[in-house]
Protein backbone atom coordinates (compact mmCIF):
# COMPACT_ATOMS: atom_id res chain seq x y z
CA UNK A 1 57.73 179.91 84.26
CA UNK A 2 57.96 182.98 82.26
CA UNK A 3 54.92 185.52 82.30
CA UNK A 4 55.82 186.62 78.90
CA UNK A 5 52.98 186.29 76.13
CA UNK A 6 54.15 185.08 72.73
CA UNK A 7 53.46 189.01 71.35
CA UNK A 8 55.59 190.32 74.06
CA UNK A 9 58.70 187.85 73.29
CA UNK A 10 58.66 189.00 69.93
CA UNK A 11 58.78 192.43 70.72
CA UNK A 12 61.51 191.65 73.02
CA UNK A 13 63.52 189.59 70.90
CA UNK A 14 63.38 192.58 68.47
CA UNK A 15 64.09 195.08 71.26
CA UNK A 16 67.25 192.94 72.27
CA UNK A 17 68.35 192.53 68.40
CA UNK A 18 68.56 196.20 67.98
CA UNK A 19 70.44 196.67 70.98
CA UNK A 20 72.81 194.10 69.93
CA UNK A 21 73.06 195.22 67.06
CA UNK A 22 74.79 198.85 67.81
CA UNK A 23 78.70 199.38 68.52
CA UNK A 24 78.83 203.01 69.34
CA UNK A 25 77.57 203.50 73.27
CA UNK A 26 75.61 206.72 72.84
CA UNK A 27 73.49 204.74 70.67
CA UNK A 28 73.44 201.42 72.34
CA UNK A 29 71.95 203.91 75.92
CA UNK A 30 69.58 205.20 73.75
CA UNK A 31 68.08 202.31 71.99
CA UNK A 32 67.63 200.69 75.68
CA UNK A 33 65.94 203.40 77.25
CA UNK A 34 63.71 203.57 73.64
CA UNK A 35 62.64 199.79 73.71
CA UNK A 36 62.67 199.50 77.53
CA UNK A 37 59.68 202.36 77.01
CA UNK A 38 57.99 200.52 74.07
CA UNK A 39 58.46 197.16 75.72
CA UNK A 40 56.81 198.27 79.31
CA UNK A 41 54.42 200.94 78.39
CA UNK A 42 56.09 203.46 80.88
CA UNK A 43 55.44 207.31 80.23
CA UNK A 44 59.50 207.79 81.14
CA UNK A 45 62.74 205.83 81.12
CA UNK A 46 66.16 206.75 82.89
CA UNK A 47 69.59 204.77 82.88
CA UNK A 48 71.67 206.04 85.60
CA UNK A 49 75.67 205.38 85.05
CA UNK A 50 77.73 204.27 88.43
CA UNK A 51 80.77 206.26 89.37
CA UNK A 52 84.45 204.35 89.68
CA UNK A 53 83.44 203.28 93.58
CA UNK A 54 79.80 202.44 91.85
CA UNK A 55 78.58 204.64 95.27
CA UNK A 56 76.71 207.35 93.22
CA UNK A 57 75.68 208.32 89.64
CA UNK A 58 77.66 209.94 87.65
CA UNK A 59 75.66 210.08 84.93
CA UNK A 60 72.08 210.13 84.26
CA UNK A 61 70.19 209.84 80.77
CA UNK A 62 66.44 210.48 80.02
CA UNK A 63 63.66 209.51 77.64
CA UNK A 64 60.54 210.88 77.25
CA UNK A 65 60.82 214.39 79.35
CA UNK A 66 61.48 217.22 77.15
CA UNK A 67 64.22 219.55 77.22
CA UNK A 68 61.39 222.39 78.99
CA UNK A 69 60.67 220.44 81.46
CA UNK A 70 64.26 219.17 82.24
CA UNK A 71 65.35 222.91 81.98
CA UNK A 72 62.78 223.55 84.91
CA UNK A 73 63.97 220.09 87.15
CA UNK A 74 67.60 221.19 87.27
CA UNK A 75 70.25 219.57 89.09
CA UNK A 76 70.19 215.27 87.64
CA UNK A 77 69.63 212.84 90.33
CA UNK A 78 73.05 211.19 91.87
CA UNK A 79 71.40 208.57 93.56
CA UNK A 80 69.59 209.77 96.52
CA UNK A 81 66.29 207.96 97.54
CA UNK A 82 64.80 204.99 95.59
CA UNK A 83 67.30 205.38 93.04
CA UNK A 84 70.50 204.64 95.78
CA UNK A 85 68.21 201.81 96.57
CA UNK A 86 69.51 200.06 93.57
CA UNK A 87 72.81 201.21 94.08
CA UNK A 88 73.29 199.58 97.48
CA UNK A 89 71.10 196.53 96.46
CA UNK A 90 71.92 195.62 92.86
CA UNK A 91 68.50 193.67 92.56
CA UNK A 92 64.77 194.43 90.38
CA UNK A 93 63.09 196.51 92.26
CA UNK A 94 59.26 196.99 90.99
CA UNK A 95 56.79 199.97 93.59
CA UNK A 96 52.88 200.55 92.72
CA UNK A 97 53.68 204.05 93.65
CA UNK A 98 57.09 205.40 94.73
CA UNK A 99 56.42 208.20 97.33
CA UNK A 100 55.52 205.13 99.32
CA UNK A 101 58.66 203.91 99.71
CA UNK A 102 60.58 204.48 102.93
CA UNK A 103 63.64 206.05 101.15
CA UNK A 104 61.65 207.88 98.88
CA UNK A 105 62.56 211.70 98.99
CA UNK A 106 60.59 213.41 96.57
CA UNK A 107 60.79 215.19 93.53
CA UNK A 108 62.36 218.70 92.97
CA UNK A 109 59.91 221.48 91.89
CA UNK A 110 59.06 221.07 87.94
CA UNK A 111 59.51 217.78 88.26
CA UNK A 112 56.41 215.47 86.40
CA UNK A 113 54.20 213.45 88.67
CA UNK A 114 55.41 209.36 88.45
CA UNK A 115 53.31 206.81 90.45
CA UNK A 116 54.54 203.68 89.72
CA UNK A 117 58.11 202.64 89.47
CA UNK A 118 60.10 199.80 87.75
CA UNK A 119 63.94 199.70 88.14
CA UNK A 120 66.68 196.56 87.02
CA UNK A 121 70.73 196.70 87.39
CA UNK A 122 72.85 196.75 84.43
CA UNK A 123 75.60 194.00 85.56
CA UNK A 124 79.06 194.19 83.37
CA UNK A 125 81.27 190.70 83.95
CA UNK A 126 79.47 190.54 87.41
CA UNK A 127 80.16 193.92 88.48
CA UNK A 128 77.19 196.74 88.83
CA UNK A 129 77.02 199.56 85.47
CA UNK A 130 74.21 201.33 86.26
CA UNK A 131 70.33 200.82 86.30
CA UNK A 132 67.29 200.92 83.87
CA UNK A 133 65.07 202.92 85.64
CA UNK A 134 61.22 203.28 84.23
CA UNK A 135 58.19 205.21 85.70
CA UNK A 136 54.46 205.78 85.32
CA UNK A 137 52.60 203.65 82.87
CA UNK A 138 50.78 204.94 80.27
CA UNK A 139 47.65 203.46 81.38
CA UNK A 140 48.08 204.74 84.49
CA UNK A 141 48.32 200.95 86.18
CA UNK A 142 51.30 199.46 87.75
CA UNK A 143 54.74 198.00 85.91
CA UNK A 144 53.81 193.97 85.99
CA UNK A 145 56.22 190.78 86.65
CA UNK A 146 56.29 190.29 82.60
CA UNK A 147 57.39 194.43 82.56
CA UNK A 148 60.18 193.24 85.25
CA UNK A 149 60.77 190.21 82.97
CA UNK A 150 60.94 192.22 80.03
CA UNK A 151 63.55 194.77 81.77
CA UNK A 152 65.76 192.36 83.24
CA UNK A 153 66.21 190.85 80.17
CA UNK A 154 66.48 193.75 77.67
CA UNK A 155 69.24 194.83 80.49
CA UNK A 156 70.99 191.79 80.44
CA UNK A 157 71.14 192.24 76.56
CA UNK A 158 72.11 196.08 76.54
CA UNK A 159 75.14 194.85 79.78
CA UNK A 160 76.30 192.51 76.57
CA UNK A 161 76.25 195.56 74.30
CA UNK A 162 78.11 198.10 76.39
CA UNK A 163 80.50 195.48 77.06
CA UNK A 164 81.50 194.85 73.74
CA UNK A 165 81.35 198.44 72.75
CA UNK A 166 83.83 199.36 75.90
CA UNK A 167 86.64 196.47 74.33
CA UNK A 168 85.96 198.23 70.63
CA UNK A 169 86.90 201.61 72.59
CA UNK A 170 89.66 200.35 74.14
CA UNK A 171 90.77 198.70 71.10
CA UNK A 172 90.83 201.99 69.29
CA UNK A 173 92.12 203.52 72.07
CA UNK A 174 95.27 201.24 72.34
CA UNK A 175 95.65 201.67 68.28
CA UNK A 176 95.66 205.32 68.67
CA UNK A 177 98.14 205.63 71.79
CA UNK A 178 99.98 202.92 70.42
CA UNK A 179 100.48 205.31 67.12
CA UNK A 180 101.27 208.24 69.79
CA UNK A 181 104.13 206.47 70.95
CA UNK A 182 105.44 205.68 67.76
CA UNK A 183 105.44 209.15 66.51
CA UNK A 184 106.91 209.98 70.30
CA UNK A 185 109.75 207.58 69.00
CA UNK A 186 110.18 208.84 65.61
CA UNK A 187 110.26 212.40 66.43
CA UNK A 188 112.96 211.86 69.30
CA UNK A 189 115.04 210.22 66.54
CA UNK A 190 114.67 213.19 64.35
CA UNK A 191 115.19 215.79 67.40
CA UNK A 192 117.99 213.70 67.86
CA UNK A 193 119.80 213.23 64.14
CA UNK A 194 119.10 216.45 62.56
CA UNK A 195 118.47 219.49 65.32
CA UNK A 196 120.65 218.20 68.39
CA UNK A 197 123.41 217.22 66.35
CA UNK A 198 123.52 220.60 64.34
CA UNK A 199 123.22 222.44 67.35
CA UNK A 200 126.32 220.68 68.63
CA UNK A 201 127.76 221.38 65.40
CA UNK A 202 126.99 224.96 65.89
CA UNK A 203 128.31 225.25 69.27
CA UNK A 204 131.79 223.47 68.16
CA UNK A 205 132.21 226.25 65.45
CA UNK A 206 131.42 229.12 68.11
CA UNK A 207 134.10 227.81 70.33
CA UNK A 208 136.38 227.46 67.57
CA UNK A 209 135.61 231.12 66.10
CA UNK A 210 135.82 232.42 70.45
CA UNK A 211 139.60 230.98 70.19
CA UNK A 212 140.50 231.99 66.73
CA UNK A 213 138.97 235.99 66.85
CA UNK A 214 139.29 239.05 68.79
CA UNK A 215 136.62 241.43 69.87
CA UNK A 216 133.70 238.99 69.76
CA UNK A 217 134.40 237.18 72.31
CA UNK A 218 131.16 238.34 74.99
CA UNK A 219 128.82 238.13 72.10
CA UNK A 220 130.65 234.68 70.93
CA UNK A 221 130.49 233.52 74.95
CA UNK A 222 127.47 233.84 75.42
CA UNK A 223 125.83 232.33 72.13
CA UNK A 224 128.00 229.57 73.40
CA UNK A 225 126.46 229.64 76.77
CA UNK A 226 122.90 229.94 74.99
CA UNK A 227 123.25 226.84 72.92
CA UNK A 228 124.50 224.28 75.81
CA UNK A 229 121.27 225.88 77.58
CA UNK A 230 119.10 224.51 74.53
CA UNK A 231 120.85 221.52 73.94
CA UNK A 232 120.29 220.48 77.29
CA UNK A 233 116.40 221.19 77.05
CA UNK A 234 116.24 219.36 73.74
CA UNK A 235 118.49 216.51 76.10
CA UNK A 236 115.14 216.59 78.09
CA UNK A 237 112.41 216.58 75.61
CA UNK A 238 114.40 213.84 73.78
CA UNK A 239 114.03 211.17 76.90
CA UNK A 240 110.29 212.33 78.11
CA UNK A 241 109.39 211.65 74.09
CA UNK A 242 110.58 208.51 74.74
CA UNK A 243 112.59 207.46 77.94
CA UNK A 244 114.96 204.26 77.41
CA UNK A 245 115.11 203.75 81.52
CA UNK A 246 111.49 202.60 81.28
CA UNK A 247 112.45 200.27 78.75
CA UNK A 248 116.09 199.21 80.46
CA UNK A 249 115.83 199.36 83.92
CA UNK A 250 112.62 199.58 84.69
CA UNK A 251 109.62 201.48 85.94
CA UNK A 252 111.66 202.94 89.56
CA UNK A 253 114.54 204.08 87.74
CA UNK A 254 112.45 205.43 84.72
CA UNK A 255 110.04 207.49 87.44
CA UNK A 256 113.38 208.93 89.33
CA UNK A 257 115.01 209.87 86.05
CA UNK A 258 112.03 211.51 85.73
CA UNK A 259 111.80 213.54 88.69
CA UNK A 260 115.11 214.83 88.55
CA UNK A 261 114.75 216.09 85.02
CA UNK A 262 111.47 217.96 86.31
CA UNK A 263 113.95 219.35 89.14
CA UNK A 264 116.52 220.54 87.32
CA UNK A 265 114.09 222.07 84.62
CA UNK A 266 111.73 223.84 86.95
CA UNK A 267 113.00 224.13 90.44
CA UNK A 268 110.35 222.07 91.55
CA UNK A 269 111.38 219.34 94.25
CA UNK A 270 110.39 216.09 93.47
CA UNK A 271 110.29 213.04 95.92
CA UNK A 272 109.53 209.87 94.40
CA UNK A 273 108.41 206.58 96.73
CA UNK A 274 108.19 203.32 94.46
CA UNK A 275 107.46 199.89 96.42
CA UNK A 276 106.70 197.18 93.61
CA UNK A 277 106.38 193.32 94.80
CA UNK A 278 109.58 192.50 93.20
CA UNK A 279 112.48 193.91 91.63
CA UNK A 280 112.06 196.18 88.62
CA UNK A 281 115.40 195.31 87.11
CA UNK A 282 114.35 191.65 86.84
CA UNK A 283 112.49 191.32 83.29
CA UNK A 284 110.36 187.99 83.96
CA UNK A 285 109.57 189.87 87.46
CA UNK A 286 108.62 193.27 86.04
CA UNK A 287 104.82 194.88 85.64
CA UNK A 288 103.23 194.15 82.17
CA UNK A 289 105.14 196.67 80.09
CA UNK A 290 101.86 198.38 78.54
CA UNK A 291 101.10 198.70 82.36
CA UNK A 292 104.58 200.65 83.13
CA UNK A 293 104.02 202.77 80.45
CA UNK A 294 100.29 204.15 81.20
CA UNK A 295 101.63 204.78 84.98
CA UNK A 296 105.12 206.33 84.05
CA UNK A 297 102.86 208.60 81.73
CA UNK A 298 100.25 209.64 83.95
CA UNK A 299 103.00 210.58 86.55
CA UNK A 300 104.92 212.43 83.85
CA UNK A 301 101.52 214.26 83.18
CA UNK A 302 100.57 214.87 86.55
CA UNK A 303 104.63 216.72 87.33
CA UNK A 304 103.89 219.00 84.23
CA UNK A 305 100.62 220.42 85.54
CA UNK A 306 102.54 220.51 89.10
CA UNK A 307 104.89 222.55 87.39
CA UNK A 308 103.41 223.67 84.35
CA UNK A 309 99.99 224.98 85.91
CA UNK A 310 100.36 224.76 89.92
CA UNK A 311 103.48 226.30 90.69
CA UNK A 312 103.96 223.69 93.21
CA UNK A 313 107.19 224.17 95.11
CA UNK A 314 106.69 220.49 96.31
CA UNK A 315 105.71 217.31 94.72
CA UNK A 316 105.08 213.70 96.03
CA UNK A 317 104.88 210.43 93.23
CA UNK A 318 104.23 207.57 95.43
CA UNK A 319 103.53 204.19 93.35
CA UNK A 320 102.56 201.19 95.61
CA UNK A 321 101.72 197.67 94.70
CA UNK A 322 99.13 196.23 96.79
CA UNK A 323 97.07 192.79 96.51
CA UNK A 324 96.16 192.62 92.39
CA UNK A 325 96.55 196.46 92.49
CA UNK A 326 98.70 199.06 91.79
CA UNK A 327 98.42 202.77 92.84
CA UNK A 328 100.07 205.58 91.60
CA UNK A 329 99.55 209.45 93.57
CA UNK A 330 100.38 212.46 92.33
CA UNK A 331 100.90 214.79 94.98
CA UNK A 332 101.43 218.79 95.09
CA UNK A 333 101.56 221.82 96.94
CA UNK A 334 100.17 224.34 94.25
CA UNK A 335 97.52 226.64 93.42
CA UNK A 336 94.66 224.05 92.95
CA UNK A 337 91.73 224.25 90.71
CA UNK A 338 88.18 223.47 90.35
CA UNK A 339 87.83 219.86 88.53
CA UNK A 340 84.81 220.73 87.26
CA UNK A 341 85.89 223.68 85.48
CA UNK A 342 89.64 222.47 84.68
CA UNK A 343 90.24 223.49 80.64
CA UNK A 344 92.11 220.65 78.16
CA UNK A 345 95.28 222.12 79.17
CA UNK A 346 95.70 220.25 82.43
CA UNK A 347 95.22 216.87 80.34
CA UNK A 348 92.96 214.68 82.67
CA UNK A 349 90.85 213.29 79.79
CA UNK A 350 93.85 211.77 78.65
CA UNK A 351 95.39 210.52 81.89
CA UNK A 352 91.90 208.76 82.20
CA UNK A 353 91.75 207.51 78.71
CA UNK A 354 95.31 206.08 79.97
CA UNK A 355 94.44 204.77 83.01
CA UNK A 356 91.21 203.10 81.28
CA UNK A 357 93.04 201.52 78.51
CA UNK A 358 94.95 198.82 80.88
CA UNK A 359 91.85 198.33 83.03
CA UNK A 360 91.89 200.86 85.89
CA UNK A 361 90.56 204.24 86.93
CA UNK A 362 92.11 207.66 87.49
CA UNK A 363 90.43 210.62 89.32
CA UNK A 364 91.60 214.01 90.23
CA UNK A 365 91.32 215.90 93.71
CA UNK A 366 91.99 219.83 94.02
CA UNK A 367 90.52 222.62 95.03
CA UNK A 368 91.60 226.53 94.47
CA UNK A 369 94.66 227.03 96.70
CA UNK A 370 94.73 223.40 98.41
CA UNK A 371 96.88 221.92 96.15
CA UNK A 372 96.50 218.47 93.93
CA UNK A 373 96.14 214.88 93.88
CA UNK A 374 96.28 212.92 91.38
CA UNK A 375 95.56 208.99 91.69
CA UNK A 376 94.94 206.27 89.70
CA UNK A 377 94.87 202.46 90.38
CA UNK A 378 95.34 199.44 88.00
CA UNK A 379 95.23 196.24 88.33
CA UNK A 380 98.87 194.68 88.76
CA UNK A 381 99.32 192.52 85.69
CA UNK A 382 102.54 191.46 84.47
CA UNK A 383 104.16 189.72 81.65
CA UNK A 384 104.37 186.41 82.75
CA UNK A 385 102.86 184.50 85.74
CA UNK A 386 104.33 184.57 88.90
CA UNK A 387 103.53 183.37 92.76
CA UNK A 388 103.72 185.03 95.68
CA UNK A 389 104.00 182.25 98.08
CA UNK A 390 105.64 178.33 97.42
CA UNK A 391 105.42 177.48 93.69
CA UNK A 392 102.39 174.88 93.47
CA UNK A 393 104.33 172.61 92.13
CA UNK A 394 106.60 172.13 95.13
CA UNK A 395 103.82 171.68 97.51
């Protein structure tokens, strides 16, 4: 039976209506952790965001310390102590006062006093989000079942939120890369009619004026010489704007085209390992052809910072389909960076934004001189069904 008095469902069906309500998530995080402090009473409210392996917090958002006082606290929590309770056991957890329990580990200096503790998952299509996270009441007693009530359900409502919010993301997302690729496509066709062609053009008349004259012919060689160099480049940017193996033969043949172009561009030596379940020149057989195209991109962005920004001599692309899963590395034997400190130029907000788009996860590991790895899993969809064992039907 539900402790919940008749004033407190109102104020939570309210609570849960403005949640709903939002479509941007900044706004739906901060509407929770406003109502989950009006709802409860509690003096502070924190919503802690998982990681990809949902083993730590990678974010963490506050409401109701100001900016002073988390100034003078410092480093956020990751989910250490009571908080990686939650994180290892997805389940309401309510304490009268939190230093008591076992895994509690303290608070940092400048940190505000909080006795009593109330904390709820946030559970996305069955998988853990983060947690709701509220401390000290105002009236100084502790958080009540109808508090836990309260939060459970005002979680449950924000988990529907942020869910919907993700898919209107995504959906932009896909509109926006979907527009990339077009312009990708137009602009190879233009590179392609107009420049190429009238650099060919060019290079015909050279050759023509190199036979014809006399006493031009170094300066006439080597313009000649300089325009099959550019014409080759523009060869290249041409098929990485938009690569017709991916297309045609597949994702193998498109990622081997690819590392060979790298090669002969930069010197850098490229090994490529691709082990799919089936054959890539099969169409009905093939990976969902939005799915080819996020890894083939994120591979073709993790050989330009190889190149581009690491200096790598060497370079690994393995891609490897596993049960429901695909993963894609990016290996390479440069000058590493810091992650944390890596500038828009490396491109790892987009690779991500890729990677998230058809349902997986990318990540980046590096360090100054120890070279870089770049991986990213998705989930192996494809175009049509297809079994691995007998066909059901023959059973």
């Amino acid at each position: 039976m539900s402790a919940l008095s008749e004033a407190r469902l109102r104020a939570l069906v309210e609570a849960r209506r403005g949640v709903l309500a939002e479509l941007e998530l900044e706004e739906i995080l901060k509407r929770l952790l406003v109502s989950a402090r009006e709802l409860t009473g509690a003096r502070y409210a924190a919503l802690g965001v998982l990681d990809s392996n949902r083993v730590r917090l990678e974010r963490f958002i506050t409401d109701g310390i100001d900016e002073a006082t988390r100034h003078r606290i410092g480093e956020l929590p990751t989910g250490r102590g009571v908080l990686g309770v939650l994180i290892a056991d997805p389940r309401p957890l309510r304490l009268d006062y939190v230093a008591d329990h076992p895994q509690a580990v303290g608070f940092p200096d400048g940190h505000p006093p909080m006795g009593a503790f109330l904390g709820v998952p946030i559970t996305i299509r069955g998988l853990a989000w983060g947690n709701l996270y509220l401390t000290e009441k105002q009236d100084g007693a502790a958080f009540s079942e109808a508090d836990e009530e309260s939060a459970v359900m005002l979680a449950d409502s924000a988990a529907i939120a942020i869910d919907h919010a993700r898919s209107v993301d995504r959906a932009r997302l896909r509109q926006s890369i979907q527009s990339a690729e077009l312009e990708r496509g137009r602009w190879a066709r233009e590179l392609h009619d107009e420049t190429l062609q009238g650099l060919g053009a060019l290079r015909v008349a050279l050759s023509s004026a190199l036979r014809r004259g006399a006493g031009y012919e170094a300066v006439v060689t080597d313009a000649v010489v300089q325009l099959g160099e550019e014409i080759a480049k523009l060869r290249g940017l041409i098929t990485d704007l938009r690569p017709a193996s991916l297309s045609e033969l597949g994702l193998q043949a498109a990622l081997e085209a690819l590392a060979h172009r790298v090669s002969t561009r930069t010197g850098t030596e490229v090994k490529t390992v691709v082990a799919l379940a089936f054959d890539a020149g099969a169409e009905r057989e093939r990976l969902d052809h939005e799915l080819e195209e996020a890894i083939y991109r994120v591979a073709q962005e993790g050989l330009t910072n190889a190149s581009k920004h690491a200096h790598a001599s060497h370079v690994e692309v393995k891609v490897i389909e596993r049960t429901r899963e695909v993963e894609l590395t990016v290996t390479d034997d440069g000058v590493g960076f810091d992650p944390a400190s890596a500038s828009r130029g490396y491109g790892l907000a987009g690779v991500r934004e890729r990677a998230d788009l058809v349902g997986g996860t990318a990540r980046v590991d590096s360090s100054p001189g120890g070279g870089t790895t770049l991986s990213a899993i998705f989930p192996a969809t494809r175009a049509e069904p297809y079994h691995v064992g007998p066909d059901p039907a023959d059973m």
